[in-house]
Protein backbone atom coordinates (compact mmCIF):
# COMPACT_ATOMS: atom_id res chain seq x y z
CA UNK A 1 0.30 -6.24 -13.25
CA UNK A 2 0.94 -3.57 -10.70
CA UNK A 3 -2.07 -3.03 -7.87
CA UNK A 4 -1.97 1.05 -7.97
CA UNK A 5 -0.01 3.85 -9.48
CA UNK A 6 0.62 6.82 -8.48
CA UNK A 7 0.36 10.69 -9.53
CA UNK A 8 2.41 13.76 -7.94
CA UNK A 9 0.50 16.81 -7.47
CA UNK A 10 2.75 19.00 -9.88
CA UNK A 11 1.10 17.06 -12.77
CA UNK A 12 -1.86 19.41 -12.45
CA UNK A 13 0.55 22.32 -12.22
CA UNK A 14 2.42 21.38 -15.59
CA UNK A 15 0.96 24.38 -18.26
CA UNK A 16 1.24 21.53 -20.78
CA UNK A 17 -0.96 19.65 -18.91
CA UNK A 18 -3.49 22.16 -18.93
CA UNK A 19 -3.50 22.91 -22.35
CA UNK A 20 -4.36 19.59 -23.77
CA UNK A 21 -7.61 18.33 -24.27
CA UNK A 22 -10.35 16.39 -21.81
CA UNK A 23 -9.21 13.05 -23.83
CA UNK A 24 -5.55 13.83 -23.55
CA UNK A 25 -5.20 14.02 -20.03
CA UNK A 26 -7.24 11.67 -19.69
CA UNK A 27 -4.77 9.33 -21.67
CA UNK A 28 -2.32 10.34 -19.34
CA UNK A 29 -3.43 9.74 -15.83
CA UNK A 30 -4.26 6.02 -17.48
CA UNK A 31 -0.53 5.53 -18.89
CA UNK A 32 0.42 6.48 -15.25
CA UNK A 33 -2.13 4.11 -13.78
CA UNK A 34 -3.05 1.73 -15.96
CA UNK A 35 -2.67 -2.02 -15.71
CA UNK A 36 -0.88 -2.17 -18.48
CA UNK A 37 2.18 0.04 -16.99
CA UNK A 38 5.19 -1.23 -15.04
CA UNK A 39 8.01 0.20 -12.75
CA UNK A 40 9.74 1.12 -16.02
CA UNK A 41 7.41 3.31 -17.53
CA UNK A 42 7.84 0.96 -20.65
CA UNK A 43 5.47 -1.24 -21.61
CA UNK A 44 3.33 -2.55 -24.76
CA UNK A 45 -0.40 -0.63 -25.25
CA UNK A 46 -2.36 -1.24 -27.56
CA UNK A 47 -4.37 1.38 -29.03
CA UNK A 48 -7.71 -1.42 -28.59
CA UNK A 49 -6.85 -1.25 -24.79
CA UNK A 50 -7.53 2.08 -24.73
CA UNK A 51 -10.32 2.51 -26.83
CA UNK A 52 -12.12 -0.37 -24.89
CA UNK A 53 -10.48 0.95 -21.07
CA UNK A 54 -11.98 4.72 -21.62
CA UNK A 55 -14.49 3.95 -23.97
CA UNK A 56 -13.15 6.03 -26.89
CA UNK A 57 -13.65 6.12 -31.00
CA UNK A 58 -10.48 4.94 -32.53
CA UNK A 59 -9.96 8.70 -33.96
CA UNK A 60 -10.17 10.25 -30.50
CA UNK A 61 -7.53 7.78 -29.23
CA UNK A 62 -4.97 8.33 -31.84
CA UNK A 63 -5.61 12.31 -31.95
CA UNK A 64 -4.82 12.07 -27.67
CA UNK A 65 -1.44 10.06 -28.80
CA UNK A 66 -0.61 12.66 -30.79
CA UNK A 67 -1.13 14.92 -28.53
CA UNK A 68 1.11 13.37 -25.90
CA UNK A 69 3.41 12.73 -28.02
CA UNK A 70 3.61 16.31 -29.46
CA UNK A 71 4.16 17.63 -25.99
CA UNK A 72 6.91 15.09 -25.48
CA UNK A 73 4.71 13.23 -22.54
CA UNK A 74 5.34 9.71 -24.61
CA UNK A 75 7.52 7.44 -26.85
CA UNK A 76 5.67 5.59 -29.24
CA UNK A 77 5.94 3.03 -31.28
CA UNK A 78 3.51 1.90 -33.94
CA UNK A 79 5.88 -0.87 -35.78
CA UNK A 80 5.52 -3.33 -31.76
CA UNK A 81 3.17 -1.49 -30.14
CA UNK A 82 5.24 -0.30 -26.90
CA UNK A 83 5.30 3.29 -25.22
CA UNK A 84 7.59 4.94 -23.28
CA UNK A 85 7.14 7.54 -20.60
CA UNK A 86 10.67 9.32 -20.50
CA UNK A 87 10.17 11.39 -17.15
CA UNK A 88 8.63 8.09 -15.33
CA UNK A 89 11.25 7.21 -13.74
CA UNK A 90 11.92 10.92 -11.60
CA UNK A 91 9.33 10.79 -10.36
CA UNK A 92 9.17 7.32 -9.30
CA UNK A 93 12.87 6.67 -9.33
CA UNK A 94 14.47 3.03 -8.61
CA UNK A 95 15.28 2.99 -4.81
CA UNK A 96 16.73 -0.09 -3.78
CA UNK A 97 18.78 -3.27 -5.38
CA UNK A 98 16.06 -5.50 -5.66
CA UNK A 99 14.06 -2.87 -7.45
CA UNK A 100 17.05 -2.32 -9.90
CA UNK A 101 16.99 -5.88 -10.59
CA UNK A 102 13.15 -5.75 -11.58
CA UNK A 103 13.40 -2.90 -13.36
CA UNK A 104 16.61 -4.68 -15.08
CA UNK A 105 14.39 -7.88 -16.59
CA UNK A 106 11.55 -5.28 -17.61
CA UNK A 107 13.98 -3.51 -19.98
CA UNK A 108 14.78 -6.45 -21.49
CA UNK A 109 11.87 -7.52 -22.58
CA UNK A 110 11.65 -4.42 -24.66
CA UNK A 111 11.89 -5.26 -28.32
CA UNK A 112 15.02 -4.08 -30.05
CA UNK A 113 13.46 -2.90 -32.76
CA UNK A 114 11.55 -0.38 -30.78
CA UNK A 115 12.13 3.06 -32.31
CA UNK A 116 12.38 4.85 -28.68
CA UNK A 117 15.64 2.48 -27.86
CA UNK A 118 17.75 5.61 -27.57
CA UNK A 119 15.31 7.60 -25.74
CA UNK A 120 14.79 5.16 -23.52
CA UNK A 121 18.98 5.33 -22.61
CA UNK A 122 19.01 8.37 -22.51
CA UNK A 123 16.08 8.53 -19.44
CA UNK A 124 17.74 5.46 -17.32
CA UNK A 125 20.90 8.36 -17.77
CA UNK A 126 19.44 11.14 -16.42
CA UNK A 127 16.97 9.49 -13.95
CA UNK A 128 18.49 6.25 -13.29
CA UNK A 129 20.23 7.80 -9.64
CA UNK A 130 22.61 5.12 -8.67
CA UNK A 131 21.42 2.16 -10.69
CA UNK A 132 21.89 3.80 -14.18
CA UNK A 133 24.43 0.96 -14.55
CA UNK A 134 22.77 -1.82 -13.82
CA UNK A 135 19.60 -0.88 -15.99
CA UNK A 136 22.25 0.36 -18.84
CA UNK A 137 23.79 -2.96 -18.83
CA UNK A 138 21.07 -4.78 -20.66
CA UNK A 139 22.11 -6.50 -24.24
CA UNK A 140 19.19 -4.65 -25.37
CA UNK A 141 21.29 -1.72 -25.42
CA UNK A 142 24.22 -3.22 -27.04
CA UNK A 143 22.09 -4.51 -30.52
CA UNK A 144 20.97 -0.82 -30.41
CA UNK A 145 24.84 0.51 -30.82
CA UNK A 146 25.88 -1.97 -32.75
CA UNK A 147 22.97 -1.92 -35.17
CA UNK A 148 22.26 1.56 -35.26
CA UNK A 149 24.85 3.86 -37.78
CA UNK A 150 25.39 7.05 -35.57
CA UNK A 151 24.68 4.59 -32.26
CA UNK A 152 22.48 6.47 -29.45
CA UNK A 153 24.37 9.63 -29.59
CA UNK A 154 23.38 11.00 -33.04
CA UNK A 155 19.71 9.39 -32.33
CA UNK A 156 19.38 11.10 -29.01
CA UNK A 157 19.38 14.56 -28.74
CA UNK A 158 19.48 13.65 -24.68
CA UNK A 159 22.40 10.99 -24.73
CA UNK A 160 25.30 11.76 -22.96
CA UNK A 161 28.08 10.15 -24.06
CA UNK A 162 29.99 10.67 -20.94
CA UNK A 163 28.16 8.27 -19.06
CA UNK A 164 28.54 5.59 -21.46
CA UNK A 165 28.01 2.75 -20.12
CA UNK A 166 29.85 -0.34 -20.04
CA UNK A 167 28.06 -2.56 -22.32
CA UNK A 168 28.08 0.66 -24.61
CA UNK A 169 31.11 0.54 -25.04
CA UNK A 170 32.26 -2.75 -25.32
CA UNK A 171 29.66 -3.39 -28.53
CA UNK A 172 30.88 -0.01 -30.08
CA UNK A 173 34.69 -0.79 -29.51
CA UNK A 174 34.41 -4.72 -30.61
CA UNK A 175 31.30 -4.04 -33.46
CA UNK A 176 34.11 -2.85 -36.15
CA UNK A 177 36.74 -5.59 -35.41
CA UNK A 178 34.44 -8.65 -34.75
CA UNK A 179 31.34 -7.91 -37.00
CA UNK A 180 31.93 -7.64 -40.81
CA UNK A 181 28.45 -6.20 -40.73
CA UNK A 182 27.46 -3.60 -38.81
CA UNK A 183 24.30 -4.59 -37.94
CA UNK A 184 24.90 -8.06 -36.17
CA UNK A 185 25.34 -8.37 -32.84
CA UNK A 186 26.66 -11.63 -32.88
CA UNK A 187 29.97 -11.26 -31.14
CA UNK A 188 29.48 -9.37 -28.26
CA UNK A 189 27.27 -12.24 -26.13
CA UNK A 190 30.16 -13.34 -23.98
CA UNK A 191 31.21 -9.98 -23.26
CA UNK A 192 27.64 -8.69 -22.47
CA UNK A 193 27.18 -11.81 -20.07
CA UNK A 194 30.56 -10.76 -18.36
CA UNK A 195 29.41 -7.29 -17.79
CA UNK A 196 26.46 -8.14 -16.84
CA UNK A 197 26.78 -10.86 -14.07
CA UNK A 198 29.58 -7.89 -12.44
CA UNK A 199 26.44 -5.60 -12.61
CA UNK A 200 24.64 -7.92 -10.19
CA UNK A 201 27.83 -8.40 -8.25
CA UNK A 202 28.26 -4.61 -8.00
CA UNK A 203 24.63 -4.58 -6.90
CA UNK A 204 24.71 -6.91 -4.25
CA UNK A 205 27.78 -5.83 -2.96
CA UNK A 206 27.05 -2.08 -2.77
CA UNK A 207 29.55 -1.11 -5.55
CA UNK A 208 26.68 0.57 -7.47
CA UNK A 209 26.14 3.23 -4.55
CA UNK A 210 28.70 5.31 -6.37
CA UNK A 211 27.12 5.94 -9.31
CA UNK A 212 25.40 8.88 -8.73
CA UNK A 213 28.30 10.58 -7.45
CA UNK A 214 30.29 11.20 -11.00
CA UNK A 215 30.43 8.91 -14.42
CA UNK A 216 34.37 8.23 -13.93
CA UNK A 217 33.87 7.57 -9.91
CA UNK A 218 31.13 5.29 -10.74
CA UNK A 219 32.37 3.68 -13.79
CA UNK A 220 35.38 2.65 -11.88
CA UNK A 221 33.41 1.33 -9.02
CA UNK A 222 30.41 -0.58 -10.74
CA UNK A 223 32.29 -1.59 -13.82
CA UNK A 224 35.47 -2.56 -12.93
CA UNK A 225 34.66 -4.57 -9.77
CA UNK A 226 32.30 -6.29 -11.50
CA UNK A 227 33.78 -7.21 -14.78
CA UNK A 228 36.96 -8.84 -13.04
CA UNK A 229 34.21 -11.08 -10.71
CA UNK A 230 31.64 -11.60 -13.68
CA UNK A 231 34.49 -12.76 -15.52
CA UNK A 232 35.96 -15.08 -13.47
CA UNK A 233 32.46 -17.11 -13.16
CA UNK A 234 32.05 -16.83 -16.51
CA UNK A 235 34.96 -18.52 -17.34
CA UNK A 236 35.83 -20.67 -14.67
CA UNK A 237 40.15 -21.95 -15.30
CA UNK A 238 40.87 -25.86 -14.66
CA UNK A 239 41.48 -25.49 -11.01
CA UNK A 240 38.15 -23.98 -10.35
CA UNK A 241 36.40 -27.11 -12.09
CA UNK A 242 38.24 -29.29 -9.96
CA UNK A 243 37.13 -27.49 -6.53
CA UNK A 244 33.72 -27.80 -7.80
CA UNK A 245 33.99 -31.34 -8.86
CA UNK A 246 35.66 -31.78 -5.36
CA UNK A 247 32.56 -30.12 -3.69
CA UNK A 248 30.13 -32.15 -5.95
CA UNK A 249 31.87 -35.53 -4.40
CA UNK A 250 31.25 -34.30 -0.58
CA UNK A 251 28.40 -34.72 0.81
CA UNK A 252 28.07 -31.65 3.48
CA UNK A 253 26.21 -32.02 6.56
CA UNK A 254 23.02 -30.30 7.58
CA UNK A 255 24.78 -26.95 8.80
CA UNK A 256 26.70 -26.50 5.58
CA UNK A 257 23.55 -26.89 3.82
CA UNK A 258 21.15 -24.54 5.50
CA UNK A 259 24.01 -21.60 6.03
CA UNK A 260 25.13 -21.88 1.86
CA UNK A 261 21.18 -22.10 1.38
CA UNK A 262 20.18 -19.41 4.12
CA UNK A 263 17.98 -21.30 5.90
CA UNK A 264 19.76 -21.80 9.53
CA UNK A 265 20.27 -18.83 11.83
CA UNK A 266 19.38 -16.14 9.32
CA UNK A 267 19.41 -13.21 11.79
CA UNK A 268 16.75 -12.96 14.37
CA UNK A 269 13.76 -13.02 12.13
CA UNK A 270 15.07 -16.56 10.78
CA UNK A 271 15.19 -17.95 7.25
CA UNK A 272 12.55 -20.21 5.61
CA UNK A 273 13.67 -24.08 4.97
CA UNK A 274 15.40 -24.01 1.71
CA UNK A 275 17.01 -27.41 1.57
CA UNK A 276 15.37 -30.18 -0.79
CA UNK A 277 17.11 -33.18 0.73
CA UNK A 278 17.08 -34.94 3.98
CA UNK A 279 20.48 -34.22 5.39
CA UNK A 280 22.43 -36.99 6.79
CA UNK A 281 22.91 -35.94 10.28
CA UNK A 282 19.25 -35.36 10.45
CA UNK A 283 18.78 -38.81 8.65
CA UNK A 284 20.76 -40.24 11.94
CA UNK A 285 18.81 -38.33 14.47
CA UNK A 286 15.39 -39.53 12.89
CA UNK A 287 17.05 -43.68 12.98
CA UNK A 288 18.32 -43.44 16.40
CA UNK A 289 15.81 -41.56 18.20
CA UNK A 290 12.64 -43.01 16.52
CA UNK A 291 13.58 -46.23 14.52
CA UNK A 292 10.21 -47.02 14.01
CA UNK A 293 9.18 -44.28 11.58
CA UNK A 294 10.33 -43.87 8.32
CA UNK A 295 12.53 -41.12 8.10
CA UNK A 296 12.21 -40.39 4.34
CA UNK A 297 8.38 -40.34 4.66
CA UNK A 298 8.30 -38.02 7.56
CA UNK A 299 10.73 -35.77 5.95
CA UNK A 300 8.41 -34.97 2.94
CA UNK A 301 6.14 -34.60 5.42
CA UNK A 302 8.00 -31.93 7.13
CA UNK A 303 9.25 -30.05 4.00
CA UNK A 304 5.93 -30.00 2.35
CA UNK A 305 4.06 -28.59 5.35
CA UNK A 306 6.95 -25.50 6.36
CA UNK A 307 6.63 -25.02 2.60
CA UNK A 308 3.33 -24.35 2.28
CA UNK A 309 3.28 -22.30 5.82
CA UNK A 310 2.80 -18.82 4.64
CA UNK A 311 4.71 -15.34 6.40
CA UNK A 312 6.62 -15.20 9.40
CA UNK A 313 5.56 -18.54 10.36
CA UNK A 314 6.95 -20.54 7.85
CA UNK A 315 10.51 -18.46 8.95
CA UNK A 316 12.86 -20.70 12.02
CA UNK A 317 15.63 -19.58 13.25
CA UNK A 318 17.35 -23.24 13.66
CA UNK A 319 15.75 -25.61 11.21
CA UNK A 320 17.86 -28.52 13.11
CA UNK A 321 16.06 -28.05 15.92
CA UNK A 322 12.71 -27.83 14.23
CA UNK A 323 12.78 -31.55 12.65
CA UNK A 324 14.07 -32.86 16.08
CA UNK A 325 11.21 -31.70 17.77
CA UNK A 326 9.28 -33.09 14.78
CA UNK A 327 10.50 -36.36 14.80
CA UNK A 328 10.38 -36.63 18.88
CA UNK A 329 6.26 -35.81 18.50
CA UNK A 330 5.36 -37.74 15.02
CA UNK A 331 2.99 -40.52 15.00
CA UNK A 332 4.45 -43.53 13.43
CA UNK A 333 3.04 -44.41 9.74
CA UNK A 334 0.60 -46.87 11.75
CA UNK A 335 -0.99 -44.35 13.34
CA UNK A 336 0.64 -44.34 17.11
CA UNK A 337 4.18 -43.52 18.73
CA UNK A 338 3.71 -45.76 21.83
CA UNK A 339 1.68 -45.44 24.84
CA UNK A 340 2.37 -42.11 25.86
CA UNK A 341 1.56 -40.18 22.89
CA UNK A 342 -1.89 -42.64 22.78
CA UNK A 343 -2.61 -40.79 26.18
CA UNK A 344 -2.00 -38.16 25.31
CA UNK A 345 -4.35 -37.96 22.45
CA UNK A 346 -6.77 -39.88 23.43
CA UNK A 347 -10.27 -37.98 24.33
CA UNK A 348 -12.41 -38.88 27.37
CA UNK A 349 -14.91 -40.50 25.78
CA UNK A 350 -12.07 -43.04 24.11
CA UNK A 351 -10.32 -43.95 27.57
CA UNK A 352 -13.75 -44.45 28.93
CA UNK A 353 -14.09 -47.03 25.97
CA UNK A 354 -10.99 -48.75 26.35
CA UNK A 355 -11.17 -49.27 29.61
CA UNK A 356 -14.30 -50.37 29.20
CA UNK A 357 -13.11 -52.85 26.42
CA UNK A 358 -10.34 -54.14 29.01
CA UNK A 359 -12.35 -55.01 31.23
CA UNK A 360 -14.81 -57.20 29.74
CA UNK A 361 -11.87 -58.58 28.05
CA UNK A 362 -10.14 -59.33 31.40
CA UNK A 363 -13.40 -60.79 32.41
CA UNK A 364 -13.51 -63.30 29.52
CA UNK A 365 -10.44 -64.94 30.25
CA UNK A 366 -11.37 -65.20 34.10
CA UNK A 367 -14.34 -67.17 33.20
CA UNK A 368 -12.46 -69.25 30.41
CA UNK A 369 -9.78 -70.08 33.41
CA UNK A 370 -12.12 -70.99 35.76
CA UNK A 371 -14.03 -73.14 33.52
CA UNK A 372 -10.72 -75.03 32.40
């Protein structure tokens, strides 16, 4: 559930807007606000959550629907109970990976039996900016091709079948070959999971920056890149197993594990602890330096407390360095480290008793001596 939403100032300035009634634009700041709504501008309503939200008869709520939906403000559909918003996403466009990845899982979990399937395409098209292929490279849209006679381009008046995506085209080129009927989109799973692990890898890698600059320039960039890596971890040949297997058997030290993990030297602003075993080297340290604590109990000790340590202060630069100074400063499991560290924690009021305790100790076995 988002905290806020937002509203641009040209919604007031929108003639359509004006024209509908108190309840309708009503209905639509709360689509645009609601709790119900998501970066996606897709989500499931209910008509009950609106009646009970703005405290209106069931009749008034459907007659605002329609009147949203007359003006081309929403997408709806009855049969699951989702909406759509096709102009959400210009004016609150994706703007960064980690957003396109969010956005990706959200239209996933969009049923593909919602009626708006080819709406919804054509929006992430035309509003998508440079992540259009990364959203478009959902399986969701694939069953819609592939189980739709006509596909998204006879559905749509909007779709534009130059910027086709790549999943689009793979379940409308393999759908006639591989599917005796039309409507399965059994098939088409491998390639969709090849597609769409290079999708990520475009993403992270900054191959999706070209999409916005031209459906062939893009397409070439986002597509192909990623296919030929999303296919090669997909399908992994013999000597690939055997460098993992080889990697399984090695046991790497404490610097291979933090910089695969990102949790050593992470750039100035460090890296939290990621690792989930006590490294060996660190293992060594712990024996050598301290043999008297036990190095397996102190390091869930450690792990569990940077863990929990919330914001920038749960982030080190050198983790290494971190569970020496840990392990140079912990109290054994007995409740001491030697002498030193007792001083060092020891109030006033405790030495004063100690010394006191000492004393009349050292006293005792005078006496007994003298007495003997």
């Amino acid at each position: 559930m988002r905290d806020y939403g937002r509203i641009h100032t040209k919604f007031w300035e929108q003639p359509e807007i004006s024209e509908l009634s108190l309840e309708g634009r009503l209905l639509a700041v709360y689509l645009l606000t609601s709790q119900h709504s998501n970066m996606l501008g897709c989500y499931r309503l209910s008509t009950g959550y609106v009646m009970d939200d703005l405290r209106l008869p069931h009749d008034t709520a459907e007659a605002a629907f329609a009147e949203l939906e007359t003006m081309g403000f929403l997408h709806r559909c009855r049969a699951t109970g989702w909406v759509l918003l096709p102009k959400y996403l210009k004016y609150n466009p994706v703007e960064n990976p980690n957003q396109a990845k969010a956005a990706l899982k959200l239209v996933d979990k969009v049923p593909s039996k919602a009626a708006f399937i080819p709406a919804l395409q054509a929006s992430i098209q035309r509003y998508g900016g440079k992540y259009v292929h990364t959203l478009l490279s959902s399986p969701l849209f694939a069953v819609a091709v592939v189980g739709q006679s006509g596909g998204a381009d006879a559905a749509c008046p909007g779709w534009d079948a130059s910027l086709r995506s790549p999943a689009h085209s793979t379940a409308s080129e393999m759908g006639a070959s591989h599917h005796p009927a039309a409507g399965q989109g059994v098939g088409t799973v491998p390639e969709q999971a090849k597609i769409r692990e290079g999708a990520h890898e475009g993403l992270d890698d900054g191959a999706g920056q070209g999409c916005s600059k031209g459906s062939a320039n893009s397409s070439g960039k986002a597509s192909g890149k990623g296919s030929v890596k999303g296919s090669s971890k997909g399908y992994p040949n013999q000597e690939q197993e055997q460098e993992q297997e080889q990697e399984q058997d090695t046991v790497p030290d404490s610097s291979e594990l933090l910089e695969r993990d990102g949790g050593m030297r992470a750039g100035s602003r460090g890296a939290r602890l990621s690792i989930q075993e006590l490294p060996p080297d660190w293992r060594a340290f712990a024996t050598k330096t301290r043999p008297e604590l036990d190095a397996d109990f102190c390091w869930e000790k450690f792990r569990d407390y940077w863990v929990a340590v919330p914001g920038a202060k749960g982030r080190k630069i050198d983790w290494a360095a971190t569970w020496r100074n840990f392990v140079r400063n912990e109290f054994s499991r007995g409740g001491s480290h030697g002498h030193a560290a007792r001083q060092h924690h020891e109030s006033a009021t405790d030495r004063r008793s100690r010394i006191n305790a000492e004393l009349i100790a050292e006293g005792l076995r005078a006496a007994g001596s003298e007495m003997d």
